[in-house]
PDB file of N, CA and C in Angstrom:
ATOM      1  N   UNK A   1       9.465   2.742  -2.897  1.00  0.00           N
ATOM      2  CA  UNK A   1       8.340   2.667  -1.993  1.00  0.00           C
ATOM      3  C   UNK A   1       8.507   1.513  -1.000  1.00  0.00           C
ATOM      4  N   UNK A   2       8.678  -0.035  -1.374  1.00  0.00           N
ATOM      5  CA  UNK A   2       9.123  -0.738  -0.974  1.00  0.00           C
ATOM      6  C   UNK A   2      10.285  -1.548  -0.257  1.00  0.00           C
ATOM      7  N   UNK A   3      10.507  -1.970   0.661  1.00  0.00           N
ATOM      8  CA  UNK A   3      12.347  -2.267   0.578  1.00  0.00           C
ATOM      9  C   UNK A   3      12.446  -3.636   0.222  1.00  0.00           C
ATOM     10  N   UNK A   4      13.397  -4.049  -0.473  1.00  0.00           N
ATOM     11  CA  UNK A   4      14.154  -5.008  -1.259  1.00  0.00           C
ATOM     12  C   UNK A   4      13.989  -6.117  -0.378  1.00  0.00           C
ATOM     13  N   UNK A   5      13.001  -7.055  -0.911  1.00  0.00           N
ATOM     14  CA  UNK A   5      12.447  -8.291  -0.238  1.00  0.00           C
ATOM     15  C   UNK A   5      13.604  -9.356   0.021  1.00  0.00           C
ATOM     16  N   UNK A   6      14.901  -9.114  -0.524  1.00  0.00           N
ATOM     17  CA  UNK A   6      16.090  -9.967  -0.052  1.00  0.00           C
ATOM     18  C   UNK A   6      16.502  -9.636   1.265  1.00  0.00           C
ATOM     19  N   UNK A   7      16.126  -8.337   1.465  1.00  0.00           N
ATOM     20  CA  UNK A   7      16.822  -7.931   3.010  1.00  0.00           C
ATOM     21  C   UNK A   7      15.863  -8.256   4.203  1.00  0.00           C
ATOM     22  N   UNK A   8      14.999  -8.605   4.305  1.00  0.00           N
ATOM     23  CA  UNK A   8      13.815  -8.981   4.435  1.00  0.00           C
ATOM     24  C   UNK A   8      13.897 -10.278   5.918  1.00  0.00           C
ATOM     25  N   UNK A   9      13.497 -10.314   6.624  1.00  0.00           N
ATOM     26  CA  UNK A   9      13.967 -11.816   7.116  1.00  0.00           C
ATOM     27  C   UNK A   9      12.277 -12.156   7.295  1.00  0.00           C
ATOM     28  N   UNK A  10      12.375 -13.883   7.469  1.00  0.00           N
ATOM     29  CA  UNK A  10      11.117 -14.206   7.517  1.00  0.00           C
ATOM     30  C   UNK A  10      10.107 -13.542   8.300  1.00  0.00           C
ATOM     31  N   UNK A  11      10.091 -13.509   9.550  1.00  0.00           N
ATOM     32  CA  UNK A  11       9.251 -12.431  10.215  1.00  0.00           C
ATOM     33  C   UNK A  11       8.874 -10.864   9.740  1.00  0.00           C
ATOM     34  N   UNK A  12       9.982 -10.804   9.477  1.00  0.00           N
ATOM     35  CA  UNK A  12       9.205  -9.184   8.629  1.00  0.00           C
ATOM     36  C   UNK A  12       8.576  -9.614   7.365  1.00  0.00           C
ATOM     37  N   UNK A  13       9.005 -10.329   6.351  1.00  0.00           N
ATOM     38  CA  UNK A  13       8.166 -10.540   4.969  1.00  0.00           C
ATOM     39  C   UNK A  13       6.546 -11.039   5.779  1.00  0.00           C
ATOM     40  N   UNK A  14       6.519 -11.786   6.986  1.00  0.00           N
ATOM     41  CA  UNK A  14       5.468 -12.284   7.309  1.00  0.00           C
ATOM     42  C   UNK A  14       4.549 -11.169   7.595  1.00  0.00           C
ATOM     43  N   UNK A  15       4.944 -10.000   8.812  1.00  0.00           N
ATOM     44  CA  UNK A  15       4.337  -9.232   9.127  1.00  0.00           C
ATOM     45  C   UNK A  15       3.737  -8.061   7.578  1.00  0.00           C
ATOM     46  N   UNK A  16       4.901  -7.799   6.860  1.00  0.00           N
ATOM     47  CA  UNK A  16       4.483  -6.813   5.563  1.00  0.00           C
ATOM     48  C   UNK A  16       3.190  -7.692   4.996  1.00  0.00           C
ATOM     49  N   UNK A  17       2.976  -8.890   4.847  1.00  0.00           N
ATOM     50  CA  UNK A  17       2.020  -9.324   4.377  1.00  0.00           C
ATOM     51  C   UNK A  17       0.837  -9.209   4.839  1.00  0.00           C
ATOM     52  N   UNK A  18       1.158  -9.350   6.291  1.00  0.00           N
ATOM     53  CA  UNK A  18      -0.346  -9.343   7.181  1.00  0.00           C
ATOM     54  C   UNK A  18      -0.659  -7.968   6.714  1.00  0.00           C
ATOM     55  N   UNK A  19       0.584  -7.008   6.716  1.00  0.00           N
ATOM     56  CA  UNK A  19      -0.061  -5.736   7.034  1.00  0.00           C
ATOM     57  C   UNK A  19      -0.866  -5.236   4.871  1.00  0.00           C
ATOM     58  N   UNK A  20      -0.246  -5.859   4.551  1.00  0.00           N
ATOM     59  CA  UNK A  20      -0.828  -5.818   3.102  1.00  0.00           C
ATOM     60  C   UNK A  20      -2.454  -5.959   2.550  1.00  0.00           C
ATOM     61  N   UNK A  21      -2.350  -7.259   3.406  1.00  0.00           N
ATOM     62  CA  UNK A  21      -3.791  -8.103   3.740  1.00  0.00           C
ATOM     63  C   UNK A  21      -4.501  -7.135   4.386  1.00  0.00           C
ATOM     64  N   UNK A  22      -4.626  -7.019   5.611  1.00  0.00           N
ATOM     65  CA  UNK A  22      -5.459  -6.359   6.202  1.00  0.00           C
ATOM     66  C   UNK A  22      -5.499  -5.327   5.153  1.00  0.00           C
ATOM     67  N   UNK A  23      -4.741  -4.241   4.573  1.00  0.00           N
ATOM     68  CA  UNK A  23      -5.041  -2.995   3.498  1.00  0.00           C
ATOM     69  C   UNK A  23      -6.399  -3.269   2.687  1.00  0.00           C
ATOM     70  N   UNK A  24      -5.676  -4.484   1.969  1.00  0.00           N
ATOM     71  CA  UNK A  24      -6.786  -4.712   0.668  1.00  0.00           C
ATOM     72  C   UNK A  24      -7.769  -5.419   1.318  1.00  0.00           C
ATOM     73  N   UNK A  25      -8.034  -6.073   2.460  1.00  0.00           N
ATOM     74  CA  UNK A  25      -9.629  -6.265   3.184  1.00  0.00           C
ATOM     75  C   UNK A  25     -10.399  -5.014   3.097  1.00  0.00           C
ATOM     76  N   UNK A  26      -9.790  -4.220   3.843  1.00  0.00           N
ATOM     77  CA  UNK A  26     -10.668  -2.005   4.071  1.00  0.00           C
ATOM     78  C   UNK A  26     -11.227  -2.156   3.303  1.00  0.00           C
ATOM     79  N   UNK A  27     -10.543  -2.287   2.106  1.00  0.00           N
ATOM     80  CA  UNK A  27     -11.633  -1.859   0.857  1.00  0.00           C
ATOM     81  C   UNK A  27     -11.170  -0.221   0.801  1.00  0.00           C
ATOM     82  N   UNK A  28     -10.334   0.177   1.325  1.00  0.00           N
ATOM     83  CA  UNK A  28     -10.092   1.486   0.989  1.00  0.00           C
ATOM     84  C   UNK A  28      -8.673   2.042   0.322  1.00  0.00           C
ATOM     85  N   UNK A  29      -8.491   1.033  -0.447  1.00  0.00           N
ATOM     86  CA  UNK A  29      -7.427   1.126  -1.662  1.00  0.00           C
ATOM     87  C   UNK A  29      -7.597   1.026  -2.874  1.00  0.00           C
ATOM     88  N   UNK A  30      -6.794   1.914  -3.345  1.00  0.00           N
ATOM     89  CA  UNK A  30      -7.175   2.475  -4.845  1.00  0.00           C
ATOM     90  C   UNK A  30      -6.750   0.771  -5.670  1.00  0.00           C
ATOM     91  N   UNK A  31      -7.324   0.693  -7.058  1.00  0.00           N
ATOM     92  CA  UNK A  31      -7.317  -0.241  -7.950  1.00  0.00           C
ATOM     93  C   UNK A  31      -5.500  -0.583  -8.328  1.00  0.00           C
ATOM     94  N   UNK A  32      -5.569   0.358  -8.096  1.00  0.00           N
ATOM     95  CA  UNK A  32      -3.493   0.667  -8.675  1.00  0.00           C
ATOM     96  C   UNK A  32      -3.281   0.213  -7.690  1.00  0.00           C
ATOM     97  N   UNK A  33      -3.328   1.215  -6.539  1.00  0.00           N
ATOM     98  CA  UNK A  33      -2.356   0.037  -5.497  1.00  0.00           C
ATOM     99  C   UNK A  33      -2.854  -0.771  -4.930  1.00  0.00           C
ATOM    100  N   UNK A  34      -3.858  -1.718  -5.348  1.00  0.00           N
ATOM    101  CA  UNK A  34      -4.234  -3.159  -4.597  1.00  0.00           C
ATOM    102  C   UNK A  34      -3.330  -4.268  -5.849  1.00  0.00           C
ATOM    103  N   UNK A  35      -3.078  -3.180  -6.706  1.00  0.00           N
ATOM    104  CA  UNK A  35      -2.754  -4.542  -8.244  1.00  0.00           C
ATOM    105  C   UNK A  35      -0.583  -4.496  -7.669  1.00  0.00           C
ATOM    106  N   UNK A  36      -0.337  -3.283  -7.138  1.00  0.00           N
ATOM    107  CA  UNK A  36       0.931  -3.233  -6.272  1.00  0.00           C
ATOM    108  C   UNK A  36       0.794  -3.945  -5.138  1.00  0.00           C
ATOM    109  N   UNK A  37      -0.119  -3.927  -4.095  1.00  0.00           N
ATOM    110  CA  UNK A  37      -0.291  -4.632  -2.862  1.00  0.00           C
ATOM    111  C   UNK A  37      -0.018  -6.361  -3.425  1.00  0.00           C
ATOM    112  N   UNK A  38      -1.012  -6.311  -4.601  1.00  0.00           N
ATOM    113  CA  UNK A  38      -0.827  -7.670  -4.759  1.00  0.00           C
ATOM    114  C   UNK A  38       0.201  -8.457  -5.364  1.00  0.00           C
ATOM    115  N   UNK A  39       0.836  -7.666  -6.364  1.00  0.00           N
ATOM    116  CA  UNK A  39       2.127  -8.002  -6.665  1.00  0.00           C
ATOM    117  C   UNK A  39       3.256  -8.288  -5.643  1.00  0.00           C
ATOM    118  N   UNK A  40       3.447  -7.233  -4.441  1.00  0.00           N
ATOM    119  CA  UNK A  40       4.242  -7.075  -3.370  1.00  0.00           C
ATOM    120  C   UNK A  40       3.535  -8.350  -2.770  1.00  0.00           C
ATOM    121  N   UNK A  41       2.829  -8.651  -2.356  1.00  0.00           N
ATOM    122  CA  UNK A  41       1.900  -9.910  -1.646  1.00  0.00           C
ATOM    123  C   UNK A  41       2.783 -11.162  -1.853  1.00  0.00           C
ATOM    124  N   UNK A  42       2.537 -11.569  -3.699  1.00  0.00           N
ATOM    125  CA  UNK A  42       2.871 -12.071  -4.279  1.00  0.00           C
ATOM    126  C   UNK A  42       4.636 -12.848  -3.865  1.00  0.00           C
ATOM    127  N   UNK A  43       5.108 -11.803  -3.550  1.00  0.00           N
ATOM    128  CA  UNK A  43       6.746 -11.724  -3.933  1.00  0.00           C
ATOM    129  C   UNK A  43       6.836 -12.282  -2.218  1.00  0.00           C
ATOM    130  N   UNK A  44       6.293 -11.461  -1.530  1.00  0.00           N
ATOM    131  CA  UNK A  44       6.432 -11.542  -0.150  1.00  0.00           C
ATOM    132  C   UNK A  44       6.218 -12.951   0.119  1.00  0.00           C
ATOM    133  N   UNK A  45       5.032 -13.452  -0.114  1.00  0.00           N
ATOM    134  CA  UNK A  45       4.807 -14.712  -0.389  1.00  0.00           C
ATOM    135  C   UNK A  45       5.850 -16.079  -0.811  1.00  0.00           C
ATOM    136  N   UNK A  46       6.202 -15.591  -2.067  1.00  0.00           N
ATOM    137  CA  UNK A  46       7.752 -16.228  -2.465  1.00  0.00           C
ATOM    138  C   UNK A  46       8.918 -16.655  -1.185  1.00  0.00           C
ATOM    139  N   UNK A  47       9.281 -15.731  -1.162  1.00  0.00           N
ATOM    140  CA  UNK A  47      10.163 -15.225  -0.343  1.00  0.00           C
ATOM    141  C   UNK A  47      10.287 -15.803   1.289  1.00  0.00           C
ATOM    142  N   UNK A  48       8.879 -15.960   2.028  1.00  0.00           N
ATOM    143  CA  UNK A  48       8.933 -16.385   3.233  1.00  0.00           C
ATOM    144  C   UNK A  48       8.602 -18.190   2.656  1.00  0.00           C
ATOM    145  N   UNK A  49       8.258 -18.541   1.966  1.00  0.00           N
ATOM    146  CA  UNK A  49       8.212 -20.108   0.929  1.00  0.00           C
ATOM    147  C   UNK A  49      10.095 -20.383   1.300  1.00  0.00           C
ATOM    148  N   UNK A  50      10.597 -19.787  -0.049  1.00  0.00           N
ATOM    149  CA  UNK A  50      11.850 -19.950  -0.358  1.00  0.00           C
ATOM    150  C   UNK A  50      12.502 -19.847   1.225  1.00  0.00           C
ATOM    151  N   UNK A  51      12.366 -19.274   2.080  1.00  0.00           N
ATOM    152  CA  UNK A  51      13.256 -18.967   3.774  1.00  0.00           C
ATOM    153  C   UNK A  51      13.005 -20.470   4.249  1.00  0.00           C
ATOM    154  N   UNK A  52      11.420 -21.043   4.296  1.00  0.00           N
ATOM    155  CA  UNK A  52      11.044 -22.241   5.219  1.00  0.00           C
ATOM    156  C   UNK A  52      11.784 -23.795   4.191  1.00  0.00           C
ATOM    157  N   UNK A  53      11.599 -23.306   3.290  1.00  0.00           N
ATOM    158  CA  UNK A  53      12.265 -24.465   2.514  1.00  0.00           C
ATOM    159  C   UNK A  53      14.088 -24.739   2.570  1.00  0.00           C
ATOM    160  N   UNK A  54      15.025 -24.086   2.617  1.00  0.00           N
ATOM    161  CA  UNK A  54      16.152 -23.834   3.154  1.00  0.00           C
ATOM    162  C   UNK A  54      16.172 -23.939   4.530  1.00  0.00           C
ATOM    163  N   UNK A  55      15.445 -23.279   5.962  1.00  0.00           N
ATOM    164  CA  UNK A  55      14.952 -24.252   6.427  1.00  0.00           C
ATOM    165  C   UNK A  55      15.042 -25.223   6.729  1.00  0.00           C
ATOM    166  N   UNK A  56      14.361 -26.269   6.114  1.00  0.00           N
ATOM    167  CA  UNK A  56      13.579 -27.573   6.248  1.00  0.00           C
ATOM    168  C   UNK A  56      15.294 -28.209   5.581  1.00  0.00           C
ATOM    169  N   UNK A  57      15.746 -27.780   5.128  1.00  0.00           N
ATOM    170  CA  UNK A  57      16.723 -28.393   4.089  1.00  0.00           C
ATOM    171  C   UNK A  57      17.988 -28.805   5.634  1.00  0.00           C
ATOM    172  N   UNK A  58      18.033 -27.894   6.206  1.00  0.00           N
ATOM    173  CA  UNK A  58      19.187 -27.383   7.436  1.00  0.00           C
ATOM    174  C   UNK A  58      18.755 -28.287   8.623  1.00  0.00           C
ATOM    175  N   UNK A  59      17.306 -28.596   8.563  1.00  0.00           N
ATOM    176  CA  UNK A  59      16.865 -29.308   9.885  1.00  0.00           C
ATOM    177  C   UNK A  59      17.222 -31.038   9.746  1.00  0.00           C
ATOM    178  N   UNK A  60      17.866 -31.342  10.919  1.00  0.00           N
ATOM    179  CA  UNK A  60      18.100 -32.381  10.754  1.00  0.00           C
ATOM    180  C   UNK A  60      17.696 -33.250  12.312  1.00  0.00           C
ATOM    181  N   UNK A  61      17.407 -34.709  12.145  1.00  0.00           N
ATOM    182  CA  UNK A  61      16.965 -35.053  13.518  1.00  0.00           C
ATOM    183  C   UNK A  61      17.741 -36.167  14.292  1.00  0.00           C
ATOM    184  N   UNK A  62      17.927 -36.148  15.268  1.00  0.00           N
ATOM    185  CA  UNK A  62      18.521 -37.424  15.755  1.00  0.00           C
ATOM    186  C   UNK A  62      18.076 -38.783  16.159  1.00  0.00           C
ATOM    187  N   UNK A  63      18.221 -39.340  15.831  1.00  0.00           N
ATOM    188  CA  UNK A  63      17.893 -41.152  16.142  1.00  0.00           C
ATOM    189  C   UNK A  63      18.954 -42.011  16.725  1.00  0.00           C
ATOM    190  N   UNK A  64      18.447 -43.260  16.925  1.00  0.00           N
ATOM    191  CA  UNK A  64      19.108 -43.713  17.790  1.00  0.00           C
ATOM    192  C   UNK A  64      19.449 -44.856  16.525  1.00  0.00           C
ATOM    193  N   UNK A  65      20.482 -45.553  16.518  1.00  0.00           N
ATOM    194  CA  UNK A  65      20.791 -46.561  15.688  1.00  0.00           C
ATOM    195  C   UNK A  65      21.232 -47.412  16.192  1.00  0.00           C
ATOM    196  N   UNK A  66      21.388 -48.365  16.287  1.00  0.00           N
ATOM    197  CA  UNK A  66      22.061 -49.706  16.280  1.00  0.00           C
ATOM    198  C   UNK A  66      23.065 -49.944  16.174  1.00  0.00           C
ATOM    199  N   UNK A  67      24.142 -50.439  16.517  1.00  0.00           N
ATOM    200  CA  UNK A  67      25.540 -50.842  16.678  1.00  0.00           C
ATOM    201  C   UNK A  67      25.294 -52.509  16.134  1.00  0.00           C
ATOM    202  N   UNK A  68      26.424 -52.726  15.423  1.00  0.00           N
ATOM    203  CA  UNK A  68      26.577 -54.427  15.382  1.00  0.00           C
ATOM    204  C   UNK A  68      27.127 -54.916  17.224  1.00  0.00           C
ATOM    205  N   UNK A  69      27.517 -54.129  17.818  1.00  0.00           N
ATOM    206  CA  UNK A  69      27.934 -54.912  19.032  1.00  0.00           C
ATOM    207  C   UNK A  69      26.632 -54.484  20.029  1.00  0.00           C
ATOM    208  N   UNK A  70      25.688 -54.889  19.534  1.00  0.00           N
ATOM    209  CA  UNK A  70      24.621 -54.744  20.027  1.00  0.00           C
ATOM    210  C   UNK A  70      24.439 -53.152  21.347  1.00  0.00           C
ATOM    211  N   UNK A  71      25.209 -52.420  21.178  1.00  0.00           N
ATOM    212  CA  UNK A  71      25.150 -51.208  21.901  1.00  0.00           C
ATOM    213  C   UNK A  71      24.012 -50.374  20.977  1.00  0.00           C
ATOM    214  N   UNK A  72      24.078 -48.683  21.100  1.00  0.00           N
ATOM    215  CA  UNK A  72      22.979 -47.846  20.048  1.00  0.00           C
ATOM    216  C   UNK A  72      24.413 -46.716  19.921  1.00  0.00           C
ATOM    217  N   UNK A  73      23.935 -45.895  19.206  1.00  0.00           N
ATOM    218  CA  UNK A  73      24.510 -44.544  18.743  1.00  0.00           C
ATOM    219  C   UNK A  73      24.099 -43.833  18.169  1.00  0.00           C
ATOM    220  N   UNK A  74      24.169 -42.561  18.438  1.00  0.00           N
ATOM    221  CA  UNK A  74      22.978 -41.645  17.648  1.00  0.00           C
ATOM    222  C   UNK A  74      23.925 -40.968  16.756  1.00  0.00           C
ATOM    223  N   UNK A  75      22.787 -40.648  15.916  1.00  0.00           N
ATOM    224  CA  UNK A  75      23.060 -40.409  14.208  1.00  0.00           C
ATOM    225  C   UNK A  75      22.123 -39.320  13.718  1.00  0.00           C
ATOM    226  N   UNK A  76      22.841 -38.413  12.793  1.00  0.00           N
ATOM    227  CA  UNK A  76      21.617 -37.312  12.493  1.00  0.00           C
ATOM    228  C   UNK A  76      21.229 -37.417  11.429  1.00  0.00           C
ATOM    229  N   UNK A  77      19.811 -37.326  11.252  1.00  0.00           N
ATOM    230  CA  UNK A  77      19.480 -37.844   9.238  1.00  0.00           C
ATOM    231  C   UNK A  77      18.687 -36.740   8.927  1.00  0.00           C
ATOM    232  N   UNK A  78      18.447 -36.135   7.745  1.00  0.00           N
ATOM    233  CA  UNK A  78      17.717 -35.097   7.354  1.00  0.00           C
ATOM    234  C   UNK A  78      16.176 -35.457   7.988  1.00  0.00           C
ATOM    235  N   UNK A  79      15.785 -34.325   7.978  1.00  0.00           N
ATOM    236  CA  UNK A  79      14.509 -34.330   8.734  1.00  0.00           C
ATOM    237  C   UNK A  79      13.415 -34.674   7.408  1.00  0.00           C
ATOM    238  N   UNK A  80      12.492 -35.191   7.856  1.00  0.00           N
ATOM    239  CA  UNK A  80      11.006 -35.506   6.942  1.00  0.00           C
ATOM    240  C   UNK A  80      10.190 -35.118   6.987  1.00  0.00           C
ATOM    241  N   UNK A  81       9.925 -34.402   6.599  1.00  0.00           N
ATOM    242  CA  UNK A  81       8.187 -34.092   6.687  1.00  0.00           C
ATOM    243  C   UNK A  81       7.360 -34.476   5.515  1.00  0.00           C
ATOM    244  N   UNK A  82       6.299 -35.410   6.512  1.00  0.00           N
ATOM    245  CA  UNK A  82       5.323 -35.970   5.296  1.00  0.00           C
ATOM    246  C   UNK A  82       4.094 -35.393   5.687  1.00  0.00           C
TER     247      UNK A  82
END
């Protein structure tokens, strides 16, 4: 019924969700498949998590550093988010 949430890229897991969401808002889904919607939700959920975190892992930023001969040089350090 579904396709294999590995093949998936972030934008589509994003959109299947919206389109999931909006389903089980109607109110016009059966008990079975809102407990599938929500499972699939669930996973979809996972999945665009696990993409932004790898991600965040890859992003890196540049700064400017300091030289002992008083010049600068830029340097790339993992990115932060606080």
């Amino acid at each position: 019924m579904f396709e294999d949430i590995k093949n998936l890229s972030f934008e589509e897991s994003l959109a299947e969700l919206e389109t999931i969401i909006k389903k089980m808002e109607s109110g016009d889904v059966k008990l079975s498949q809102s407990v599938e919607f929500y499972e699939r939700g669930i996973a979809l959920k996972n999945h665009c998590e696990d993409i932004l975190k790898d991600a965040k892992l890859k992003i890196e930023k540049i700064q400017l550093k300091p030289m002992s001969n008083d010049g600068q040089e830029f340097e790339t350090v993992p990115f932060d988010v606080k």
